[in-house]
N, C-alpha and C. Protein backbone atom coordinates (compact mmCIF):
# COMPACT_ATOMS: atom_id res chain seq x y z
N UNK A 1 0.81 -1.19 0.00
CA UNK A 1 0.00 0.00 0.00
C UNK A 1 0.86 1.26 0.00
N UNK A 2 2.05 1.33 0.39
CA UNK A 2 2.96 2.34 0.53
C UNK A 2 3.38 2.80 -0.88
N UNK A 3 3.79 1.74 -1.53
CA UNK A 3 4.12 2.14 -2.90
C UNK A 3 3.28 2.53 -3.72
N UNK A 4 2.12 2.45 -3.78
CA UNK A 4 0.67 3.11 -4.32
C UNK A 4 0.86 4.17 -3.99
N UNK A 5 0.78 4.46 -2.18
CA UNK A 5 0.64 5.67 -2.62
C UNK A 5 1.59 6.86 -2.94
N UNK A 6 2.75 6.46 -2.64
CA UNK A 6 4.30 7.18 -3.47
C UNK A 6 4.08 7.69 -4.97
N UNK A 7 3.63 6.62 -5.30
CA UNK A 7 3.32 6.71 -7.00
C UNK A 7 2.43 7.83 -7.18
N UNK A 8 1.36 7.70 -7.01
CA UNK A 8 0.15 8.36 -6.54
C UNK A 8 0.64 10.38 -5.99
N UNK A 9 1.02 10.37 -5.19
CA UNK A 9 1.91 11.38 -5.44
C UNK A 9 3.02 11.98 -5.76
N UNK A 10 3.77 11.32 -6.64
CA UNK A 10 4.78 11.89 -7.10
C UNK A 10 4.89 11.82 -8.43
N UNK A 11 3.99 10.69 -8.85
CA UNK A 11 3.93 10.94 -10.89
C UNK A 11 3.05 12.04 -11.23
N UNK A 12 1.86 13.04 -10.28
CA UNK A 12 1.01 14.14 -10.47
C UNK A 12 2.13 15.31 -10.66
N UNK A 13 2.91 15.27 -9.13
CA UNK A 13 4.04 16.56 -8.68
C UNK A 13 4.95 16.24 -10.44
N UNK A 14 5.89 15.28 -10.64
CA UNK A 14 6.36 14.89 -11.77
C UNK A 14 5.78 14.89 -13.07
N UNK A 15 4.62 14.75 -13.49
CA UNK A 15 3.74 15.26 -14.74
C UNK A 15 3.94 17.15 -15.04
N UNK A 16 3.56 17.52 -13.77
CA UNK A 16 3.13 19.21 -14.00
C UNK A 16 4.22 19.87 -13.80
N UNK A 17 5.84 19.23 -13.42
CA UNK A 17 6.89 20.02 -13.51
C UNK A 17 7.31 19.78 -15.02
N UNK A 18 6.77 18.44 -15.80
CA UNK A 18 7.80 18.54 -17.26
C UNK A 18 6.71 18.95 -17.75
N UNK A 19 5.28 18.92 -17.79
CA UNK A 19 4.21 20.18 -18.43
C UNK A 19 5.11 21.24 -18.20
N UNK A 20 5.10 21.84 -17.16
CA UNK A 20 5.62 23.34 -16.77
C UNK A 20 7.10 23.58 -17.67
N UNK A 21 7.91 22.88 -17.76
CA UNK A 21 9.45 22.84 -18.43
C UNK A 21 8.97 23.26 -19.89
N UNK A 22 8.08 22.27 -20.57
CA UNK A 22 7.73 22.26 -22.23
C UNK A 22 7.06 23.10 -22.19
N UNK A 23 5.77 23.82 -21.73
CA UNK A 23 5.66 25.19 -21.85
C UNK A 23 6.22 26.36 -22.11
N UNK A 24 7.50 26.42 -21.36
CA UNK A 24 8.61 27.65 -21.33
C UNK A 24 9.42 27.41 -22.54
N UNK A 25 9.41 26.53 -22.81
CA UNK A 25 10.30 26.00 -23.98
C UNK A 25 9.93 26.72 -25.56
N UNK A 26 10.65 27.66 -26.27
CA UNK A 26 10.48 28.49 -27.47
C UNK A 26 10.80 27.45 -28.36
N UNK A 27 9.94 27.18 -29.50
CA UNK A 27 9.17 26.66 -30.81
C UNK A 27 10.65 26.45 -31.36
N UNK A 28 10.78 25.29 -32.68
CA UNK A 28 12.19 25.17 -32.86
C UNK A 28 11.89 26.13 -33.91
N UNK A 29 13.27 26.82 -34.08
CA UNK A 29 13.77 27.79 -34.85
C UNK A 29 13.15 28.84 -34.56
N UNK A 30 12.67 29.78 -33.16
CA UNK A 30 12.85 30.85 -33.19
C UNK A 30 13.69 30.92 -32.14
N UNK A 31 14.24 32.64 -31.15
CA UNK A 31 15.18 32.81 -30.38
C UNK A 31 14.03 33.72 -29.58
N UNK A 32 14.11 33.75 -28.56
CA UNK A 32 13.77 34.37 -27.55
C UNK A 32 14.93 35.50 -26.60
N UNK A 33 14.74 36.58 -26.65
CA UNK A 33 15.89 37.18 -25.96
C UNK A 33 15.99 36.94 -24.78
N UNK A 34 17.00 37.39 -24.02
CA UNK A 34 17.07 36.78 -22.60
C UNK A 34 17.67 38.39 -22.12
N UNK A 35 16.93 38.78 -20.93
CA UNK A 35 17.07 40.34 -20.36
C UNK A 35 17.80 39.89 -18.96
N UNK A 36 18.87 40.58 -18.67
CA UNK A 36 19.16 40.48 -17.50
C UNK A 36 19.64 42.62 -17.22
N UNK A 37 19.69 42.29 -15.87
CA UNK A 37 19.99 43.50 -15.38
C UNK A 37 21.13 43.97 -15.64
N UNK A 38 21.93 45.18 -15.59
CA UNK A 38 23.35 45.65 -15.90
C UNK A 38 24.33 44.98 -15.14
N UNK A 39 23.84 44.72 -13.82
CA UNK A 39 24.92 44.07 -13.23
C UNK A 39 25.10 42.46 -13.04
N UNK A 40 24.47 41.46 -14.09
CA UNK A 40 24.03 39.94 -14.17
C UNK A 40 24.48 39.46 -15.31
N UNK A 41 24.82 38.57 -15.02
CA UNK A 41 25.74 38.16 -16.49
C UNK A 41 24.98 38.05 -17.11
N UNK A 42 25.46 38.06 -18.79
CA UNK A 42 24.33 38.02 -19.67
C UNK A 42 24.13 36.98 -20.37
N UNK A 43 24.79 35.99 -20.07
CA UNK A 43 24.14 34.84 -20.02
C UNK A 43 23.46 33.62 -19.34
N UNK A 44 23.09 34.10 -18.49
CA UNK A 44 21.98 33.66 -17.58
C UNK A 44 20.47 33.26 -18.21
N UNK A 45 19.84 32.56 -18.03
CA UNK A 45 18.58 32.53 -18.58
C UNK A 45 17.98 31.87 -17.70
N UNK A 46 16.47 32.34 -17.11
CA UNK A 46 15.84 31.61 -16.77
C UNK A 46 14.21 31.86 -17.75
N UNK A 47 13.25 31.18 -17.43
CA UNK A 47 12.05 31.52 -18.76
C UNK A 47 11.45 32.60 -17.74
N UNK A 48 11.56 33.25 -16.51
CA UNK A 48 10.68 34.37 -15.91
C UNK A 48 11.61 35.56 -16.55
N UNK A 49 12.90 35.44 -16.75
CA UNK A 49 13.26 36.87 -17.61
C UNK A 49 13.19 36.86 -18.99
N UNK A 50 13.19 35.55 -19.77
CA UNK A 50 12.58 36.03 -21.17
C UNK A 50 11.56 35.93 -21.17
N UNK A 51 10.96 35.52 -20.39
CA UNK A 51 9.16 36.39 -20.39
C UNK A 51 9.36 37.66 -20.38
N UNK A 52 10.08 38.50 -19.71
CA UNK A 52 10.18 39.70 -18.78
C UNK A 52 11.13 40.67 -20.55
N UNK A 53 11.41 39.95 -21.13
CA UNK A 53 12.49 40.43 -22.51
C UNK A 53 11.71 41.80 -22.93
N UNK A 54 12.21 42.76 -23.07
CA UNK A 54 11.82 44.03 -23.47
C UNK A 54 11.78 43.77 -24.90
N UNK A 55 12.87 42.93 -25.57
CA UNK A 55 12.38 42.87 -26.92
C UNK A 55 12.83 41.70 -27.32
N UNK A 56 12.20 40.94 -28.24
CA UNK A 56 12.49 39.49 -28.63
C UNK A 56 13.12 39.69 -30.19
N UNK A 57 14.06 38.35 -30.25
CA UNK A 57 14.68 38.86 -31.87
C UNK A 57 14.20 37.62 -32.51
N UNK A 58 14.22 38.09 -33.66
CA UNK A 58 13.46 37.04 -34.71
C UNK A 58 14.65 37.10 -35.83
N UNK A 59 14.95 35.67 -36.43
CA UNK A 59 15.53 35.59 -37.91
C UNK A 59 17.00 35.92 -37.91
N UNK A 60 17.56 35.81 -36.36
CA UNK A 60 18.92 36.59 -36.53
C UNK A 60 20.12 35.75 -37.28
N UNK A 61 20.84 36.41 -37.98
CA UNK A 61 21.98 35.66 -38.82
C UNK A 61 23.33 36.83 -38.79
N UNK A 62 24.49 36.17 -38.93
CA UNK A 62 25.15 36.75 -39.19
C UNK A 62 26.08 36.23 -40.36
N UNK A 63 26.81 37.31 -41.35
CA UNK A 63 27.56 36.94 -42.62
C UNK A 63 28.73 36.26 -42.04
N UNK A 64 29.34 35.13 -42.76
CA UNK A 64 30.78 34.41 -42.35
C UNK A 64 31.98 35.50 -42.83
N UNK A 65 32.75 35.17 -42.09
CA UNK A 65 33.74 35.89 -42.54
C UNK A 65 35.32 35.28 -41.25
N UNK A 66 36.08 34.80 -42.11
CA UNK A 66 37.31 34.45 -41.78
C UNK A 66 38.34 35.74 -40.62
N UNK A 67 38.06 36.75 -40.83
CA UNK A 67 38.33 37.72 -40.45
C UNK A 67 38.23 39.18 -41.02
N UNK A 68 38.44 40.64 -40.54
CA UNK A 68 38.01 41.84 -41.29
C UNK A 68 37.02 41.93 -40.91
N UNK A 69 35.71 42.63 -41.24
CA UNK A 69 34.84 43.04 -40.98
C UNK A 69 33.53 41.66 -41.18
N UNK A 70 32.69 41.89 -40.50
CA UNK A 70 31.03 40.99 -41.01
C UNK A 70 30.31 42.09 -40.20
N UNK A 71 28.39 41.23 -40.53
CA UNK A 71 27.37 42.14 -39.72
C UNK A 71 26.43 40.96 -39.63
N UNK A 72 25.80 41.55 -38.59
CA UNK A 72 24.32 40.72 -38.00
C UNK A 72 23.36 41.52 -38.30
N UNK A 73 22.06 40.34 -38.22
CA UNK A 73 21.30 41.00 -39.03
C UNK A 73 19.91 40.07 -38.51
N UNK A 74 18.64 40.81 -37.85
CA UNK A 74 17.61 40.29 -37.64
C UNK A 74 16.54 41.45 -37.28
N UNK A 75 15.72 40.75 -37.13
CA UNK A 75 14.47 41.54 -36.53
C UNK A 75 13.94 42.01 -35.33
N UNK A 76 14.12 42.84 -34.29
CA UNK A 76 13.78 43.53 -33.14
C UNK A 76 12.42 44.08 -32.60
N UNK A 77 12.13 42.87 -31.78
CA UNK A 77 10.44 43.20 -31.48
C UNK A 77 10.28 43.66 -30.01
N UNK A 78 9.69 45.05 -30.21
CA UNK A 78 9.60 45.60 -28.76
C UNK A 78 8.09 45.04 -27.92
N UNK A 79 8.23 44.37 -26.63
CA UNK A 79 7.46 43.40 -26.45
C UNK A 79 6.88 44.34 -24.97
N UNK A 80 7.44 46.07 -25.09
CA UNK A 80 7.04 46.48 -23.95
C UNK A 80 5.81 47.60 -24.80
N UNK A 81 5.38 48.30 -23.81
CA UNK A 81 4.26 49.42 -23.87
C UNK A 81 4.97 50.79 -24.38
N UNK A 82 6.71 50.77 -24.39
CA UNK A 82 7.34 52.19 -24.48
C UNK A 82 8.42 52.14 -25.54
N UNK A 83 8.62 52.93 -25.66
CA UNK A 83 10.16 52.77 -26.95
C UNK A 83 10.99 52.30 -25.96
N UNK A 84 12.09 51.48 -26.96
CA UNK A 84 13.39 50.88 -26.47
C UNK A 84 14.53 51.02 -27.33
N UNK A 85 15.61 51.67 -26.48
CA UNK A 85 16.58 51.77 -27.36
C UNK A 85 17.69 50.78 -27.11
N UNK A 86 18.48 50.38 -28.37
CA UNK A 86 19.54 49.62 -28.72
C UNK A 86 20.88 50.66 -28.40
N UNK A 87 21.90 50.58 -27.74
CA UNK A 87 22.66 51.47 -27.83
C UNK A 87 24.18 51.03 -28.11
N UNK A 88 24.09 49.52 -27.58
CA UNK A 88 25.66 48.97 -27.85
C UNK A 88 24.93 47.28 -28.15
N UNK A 89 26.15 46.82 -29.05
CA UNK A 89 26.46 45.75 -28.97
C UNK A 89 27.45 44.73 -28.93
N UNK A 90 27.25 43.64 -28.48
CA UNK A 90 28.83 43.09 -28.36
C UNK A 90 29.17 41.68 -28.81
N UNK A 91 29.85 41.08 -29.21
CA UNK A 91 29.40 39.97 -29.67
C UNK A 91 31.66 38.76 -29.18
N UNK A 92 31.34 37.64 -28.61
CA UNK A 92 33.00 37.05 -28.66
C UNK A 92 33.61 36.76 -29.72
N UNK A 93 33.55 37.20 -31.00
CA UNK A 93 34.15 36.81 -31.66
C UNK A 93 34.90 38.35 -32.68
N UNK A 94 34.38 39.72 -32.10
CA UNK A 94 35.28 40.63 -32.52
C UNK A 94 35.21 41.45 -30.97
N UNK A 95 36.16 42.54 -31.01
CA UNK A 95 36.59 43.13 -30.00
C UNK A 95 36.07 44.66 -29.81
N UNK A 96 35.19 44.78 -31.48
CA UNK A 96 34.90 45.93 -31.66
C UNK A 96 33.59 46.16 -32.59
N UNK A 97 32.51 46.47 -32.09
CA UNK A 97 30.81 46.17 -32.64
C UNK A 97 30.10 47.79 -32.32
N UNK A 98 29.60 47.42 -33.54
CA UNK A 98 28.83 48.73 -34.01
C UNK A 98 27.75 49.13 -34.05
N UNK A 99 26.72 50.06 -33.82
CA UNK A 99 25.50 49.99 -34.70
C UNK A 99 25.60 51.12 -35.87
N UNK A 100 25.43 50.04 -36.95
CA UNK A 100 25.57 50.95 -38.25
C UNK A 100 24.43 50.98 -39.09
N UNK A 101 23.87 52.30 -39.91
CA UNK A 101 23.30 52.06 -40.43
C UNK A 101 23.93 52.71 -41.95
N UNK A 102 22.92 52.88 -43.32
CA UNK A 102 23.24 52.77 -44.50
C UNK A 102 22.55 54.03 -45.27
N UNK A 103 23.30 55.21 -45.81
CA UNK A 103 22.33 56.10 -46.01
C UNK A 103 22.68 56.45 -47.62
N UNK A 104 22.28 57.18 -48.13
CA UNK A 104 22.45 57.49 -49.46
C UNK A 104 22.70 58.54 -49.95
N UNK A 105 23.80 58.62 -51.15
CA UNK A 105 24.13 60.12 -51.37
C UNK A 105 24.63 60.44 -53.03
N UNK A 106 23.27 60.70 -53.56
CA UNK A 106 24.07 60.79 -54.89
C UNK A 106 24.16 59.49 -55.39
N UNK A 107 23.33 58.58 -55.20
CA UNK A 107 24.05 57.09 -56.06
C UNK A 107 24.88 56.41 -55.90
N UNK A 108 25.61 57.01 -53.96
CA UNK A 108 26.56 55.21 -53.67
C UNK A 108 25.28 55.68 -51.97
N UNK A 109 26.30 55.13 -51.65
CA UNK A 109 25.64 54.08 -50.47
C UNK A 109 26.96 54.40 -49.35
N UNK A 110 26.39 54.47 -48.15
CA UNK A 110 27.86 54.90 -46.84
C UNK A 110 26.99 54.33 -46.03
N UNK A 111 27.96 53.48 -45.09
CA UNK A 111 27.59 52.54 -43.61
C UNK A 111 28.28 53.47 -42.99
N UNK A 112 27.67 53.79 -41.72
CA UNK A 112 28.21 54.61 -40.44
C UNK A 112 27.60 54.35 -39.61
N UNK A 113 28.28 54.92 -38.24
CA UNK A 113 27.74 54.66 -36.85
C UNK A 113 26.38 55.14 -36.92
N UNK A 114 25.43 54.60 -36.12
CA UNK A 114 24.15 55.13 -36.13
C UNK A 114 23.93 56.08 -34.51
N UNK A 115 24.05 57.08 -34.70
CA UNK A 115 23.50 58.28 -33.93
C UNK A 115 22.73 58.00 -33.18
N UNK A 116 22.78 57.44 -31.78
CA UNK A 116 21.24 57.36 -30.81
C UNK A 116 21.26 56.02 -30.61
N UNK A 117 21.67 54.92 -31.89
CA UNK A 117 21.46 53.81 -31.89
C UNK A 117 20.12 53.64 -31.90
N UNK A 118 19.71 52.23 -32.27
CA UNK A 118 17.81 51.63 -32.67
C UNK A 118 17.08 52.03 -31.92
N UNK A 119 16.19 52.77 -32.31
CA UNK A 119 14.76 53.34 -31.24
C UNK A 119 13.89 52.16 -32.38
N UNK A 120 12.89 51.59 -31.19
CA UNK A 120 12.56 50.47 -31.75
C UNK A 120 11.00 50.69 -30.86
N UNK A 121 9.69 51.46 -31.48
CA UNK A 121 8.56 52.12 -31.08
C UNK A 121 8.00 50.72 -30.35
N UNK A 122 6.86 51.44 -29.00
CA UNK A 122 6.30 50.76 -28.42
C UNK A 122 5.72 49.64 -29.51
N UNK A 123 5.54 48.23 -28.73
CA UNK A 123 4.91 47.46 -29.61
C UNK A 123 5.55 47.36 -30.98
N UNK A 124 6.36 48.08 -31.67
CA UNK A 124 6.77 47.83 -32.76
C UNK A 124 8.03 47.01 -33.14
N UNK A 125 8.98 47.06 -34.42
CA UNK A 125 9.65 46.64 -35.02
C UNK A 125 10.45 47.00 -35.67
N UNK A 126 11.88 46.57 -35.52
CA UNK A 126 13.45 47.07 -36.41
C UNK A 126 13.78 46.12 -36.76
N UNK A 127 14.21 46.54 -38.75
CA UNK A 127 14.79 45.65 -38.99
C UNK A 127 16.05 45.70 -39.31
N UNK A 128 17.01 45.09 -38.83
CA UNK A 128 18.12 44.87 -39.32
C UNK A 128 18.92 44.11 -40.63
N UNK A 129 18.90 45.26 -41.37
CA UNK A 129 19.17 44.00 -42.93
C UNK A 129 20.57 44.38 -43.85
N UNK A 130 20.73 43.70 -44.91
CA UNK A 130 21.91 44.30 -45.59
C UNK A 130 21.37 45.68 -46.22
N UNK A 131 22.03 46.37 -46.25
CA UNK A 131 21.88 47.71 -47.10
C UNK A 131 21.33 48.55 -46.54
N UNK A 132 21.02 48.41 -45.35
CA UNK A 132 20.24 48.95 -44.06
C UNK A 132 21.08 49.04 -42.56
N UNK A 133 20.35 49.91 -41.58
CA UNK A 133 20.30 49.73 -40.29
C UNK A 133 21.21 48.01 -40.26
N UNK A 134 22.62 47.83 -39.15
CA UNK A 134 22.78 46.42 -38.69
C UNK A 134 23.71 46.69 -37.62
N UNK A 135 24.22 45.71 -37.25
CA UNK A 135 25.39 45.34 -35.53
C UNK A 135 26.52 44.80 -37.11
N UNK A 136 27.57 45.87 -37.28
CA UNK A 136 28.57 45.61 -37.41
C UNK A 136 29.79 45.33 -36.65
N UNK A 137 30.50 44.14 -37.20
CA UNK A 137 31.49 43.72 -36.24
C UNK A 137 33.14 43.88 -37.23
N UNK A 138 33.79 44.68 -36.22
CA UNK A 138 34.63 45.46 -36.80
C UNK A 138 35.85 44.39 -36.40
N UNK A 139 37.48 44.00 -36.80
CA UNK A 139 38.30 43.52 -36.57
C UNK A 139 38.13 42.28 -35.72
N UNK A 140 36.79 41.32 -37.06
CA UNK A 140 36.89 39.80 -36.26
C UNK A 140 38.49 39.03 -36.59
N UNK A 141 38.47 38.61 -34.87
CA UNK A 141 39.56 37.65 -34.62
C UNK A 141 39.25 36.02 -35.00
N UNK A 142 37.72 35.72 -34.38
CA UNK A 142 37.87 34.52 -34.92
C UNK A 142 36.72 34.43 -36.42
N UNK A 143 37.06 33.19 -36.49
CA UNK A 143 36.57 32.97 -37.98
C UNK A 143 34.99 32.50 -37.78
N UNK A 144 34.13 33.29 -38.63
CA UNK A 144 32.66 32.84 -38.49
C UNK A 144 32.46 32.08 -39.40
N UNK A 145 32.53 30.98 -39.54
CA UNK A 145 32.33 29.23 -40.13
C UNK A 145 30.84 29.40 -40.93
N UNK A 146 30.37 29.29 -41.68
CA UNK A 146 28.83 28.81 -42.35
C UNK A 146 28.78 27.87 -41.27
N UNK A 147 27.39 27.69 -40.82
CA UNK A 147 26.45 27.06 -39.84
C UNK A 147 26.55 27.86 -37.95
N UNK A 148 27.68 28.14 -37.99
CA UNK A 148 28.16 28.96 -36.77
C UNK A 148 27.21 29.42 -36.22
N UNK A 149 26.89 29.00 -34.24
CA UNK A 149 26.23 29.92 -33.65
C UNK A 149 26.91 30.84 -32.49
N UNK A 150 26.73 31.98 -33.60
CA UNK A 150 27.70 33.48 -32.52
C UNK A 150 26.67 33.95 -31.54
N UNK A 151 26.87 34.33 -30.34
CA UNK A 151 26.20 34.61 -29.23
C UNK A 151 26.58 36.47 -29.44
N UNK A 152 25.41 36.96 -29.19
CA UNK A 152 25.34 38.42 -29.31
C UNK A 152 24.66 38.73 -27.90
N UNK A 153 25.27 40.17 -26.98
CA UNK A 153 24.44 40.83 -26.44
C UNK A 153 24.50 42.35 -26.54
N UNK A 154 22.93 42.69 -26.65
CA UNK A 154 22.31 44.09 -27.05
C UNK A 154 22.62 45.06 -25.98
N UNK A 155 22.64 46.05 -25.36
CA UNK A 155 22.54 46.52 -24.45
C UNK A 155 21.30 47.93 -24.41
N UNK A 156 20.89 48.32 -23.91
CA UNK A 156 19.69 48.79 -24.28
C UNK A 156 20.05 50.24 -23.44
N UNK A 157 19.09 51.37 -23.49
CA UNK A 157 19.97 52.54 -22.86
C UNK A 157 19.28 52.83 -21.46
N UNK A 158 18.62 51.63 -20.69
CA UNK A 158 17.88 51.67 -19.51
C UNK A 158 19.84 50.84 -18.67
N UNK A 159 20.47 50.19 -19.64
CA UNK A 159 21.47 49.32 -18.72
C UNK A 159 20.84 47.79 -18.79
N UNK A 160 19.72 47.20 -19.37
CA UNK A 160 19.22 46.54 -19.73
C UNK A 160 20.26 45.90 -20.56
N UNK A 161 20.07 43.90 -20.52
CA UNK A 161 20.63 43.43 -21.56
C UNK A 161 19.89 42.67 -22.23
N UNK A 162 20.07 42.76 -23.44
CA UNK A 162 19.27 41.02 -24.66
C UNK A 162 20.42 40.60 -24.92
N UNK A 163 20.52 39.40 -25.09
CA UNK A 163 21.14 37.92 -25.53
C UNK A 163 20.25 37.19 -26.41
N UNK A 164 21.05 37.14 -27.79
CA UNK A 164 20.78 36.06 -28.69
C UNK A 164 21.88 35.32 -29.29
N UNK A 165 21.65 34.61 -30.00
CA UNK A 165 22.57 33.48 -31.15
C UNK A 165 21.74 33.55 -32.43
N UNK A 166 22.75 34.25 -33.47
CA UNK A 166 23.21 34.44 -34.85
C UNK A 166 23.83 32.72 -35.55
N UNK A 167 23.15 32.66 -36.69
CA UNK A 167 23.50 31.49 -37.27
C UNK A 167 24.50 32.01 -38.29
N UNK A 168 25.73 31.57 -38.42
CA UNK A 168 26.53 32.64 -40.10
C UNK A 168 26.10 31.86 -41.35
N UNK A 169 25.90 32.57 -42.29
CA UNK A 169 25.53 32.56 -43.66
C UNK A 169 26.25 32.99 -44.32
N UNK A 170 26.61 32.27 -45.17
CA UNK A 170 27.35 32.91 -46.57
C UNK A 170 26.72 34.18 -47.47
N UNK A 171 27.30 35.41 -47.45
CA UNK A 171 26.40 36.45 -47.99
C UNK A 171 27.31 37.48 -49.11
N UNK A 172 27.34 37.41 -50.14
CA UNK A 172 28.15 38.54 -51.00
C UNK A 172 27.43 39.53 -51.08
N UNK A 173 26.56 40.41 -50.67
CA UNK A 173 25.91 41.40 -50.89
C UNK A 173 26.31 42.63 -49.95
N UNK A 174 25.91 43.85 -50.47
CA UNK A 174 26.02 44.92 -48.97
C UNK A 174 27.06 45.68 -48.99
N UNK A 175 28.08 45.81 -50.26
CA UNK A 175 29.43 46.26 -50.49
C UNK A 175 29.78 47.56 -50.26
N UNK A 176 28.68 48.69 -49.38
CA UNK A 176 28.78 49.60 -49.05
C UNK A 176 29.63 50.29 -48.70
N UNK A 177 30.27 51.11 -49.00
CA UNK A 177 31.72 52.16 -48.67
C UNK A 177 31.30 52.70 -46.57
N UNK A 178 32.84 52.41 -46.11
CA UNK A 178 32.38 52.51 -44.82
C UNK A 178 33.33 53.95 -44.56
N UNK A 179 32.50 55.18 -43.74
CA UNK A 179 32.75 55.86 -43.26
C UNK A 179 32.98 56.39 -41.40
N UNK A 180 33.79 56.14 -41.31
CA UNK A 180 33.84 55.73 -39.19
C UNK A 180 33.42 56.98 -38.85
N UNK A 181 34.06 58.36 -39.55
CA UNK A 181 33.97 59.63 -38.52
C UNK A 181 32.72 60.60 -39.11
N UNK A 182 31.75 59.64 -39.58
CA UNK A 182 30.71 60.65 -39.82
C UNK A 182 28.99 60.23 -38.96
């Protein structure tokens, strides 16, 4: 009779903790950001702070590149009631990351620092693409491999952090002339 009732309560308690686990669990192939405070590492995750994610990224990739320059590139969903700004980013595999965007003059094309960095409207959406607004990564050391997952974190201008992973892609496009001091 003892073992009845062991069973009896502990396969109910044991059912509704791996319900509870697969719930929290994000759909295969999307990324969920992960927010931690300024002073928490930023790679920490538990599912009550990417619930808590001020903004979730969708589709993120970044171009391969052996070394020299690459960029990341996805979609930024503000998941709060207020604007959110992007102000730095950082990523382990260069020493030096940008937010750049792409403007036009006369028929070429100039990547530069972006001023303010991503204001990304309540409820709304930034996209990060080639030939556009992206997180350039300036003097990569290591080599971004096709299939590669690079770990990125956002920093936001509350001191706020997002954490995602960039898949690298092979990309020849985007040949934009780069200007640093404008």
């Amino acid at each position: 009779m003892t073992t009845i009732t062991v069973v009896y309560r502990v396969l109910p308690a044991a059912l509704a903790a791996l319900l509870a686990t697969g719930a929290c669990a994000a759909p295969s192939g999307t990324t969920t950001g992960t927010t931690t405070g300024a002073a928490s590492p930023a790679a920490a995750q538990t599912p009550a702070s990417a619930a808590a994610a001020p903004l979730s990224i969708s589709d993120p990739w970044v171009k391969t590149a052996r070394s020299g320059m690459s960029a990341a590139f996805a979609t930024l969903v503000n998941t709060t009631g207020a604007a959110v700004t992007v102000v730095a980013a950082s990523t382990p595999v260069s020493p030096s990351v940008e937010l750049h965007e792409v403007v036009g003059d006369g028929g070429t094309t100039t990547m530069r620092r972006k001023q303010g960095g991503f204001v990304i409207p309540a409820g709304g959406r930034h996209v990060l693409q080639p030939g556009g607004d992206h997180i350039m990564l300036m003097d990569v050391r290591t080599a971004v491999e096709p299939g590669a997952e690079v770990p990125f974190t956002l920093t936001l201008k509350d001191g706020r952090t997002v954490s995602f992973t960039a898949v690298a892609k092979d990309f020849a496009g985007a040949n934009e002339s780069y200007a640093p001091h404008e």
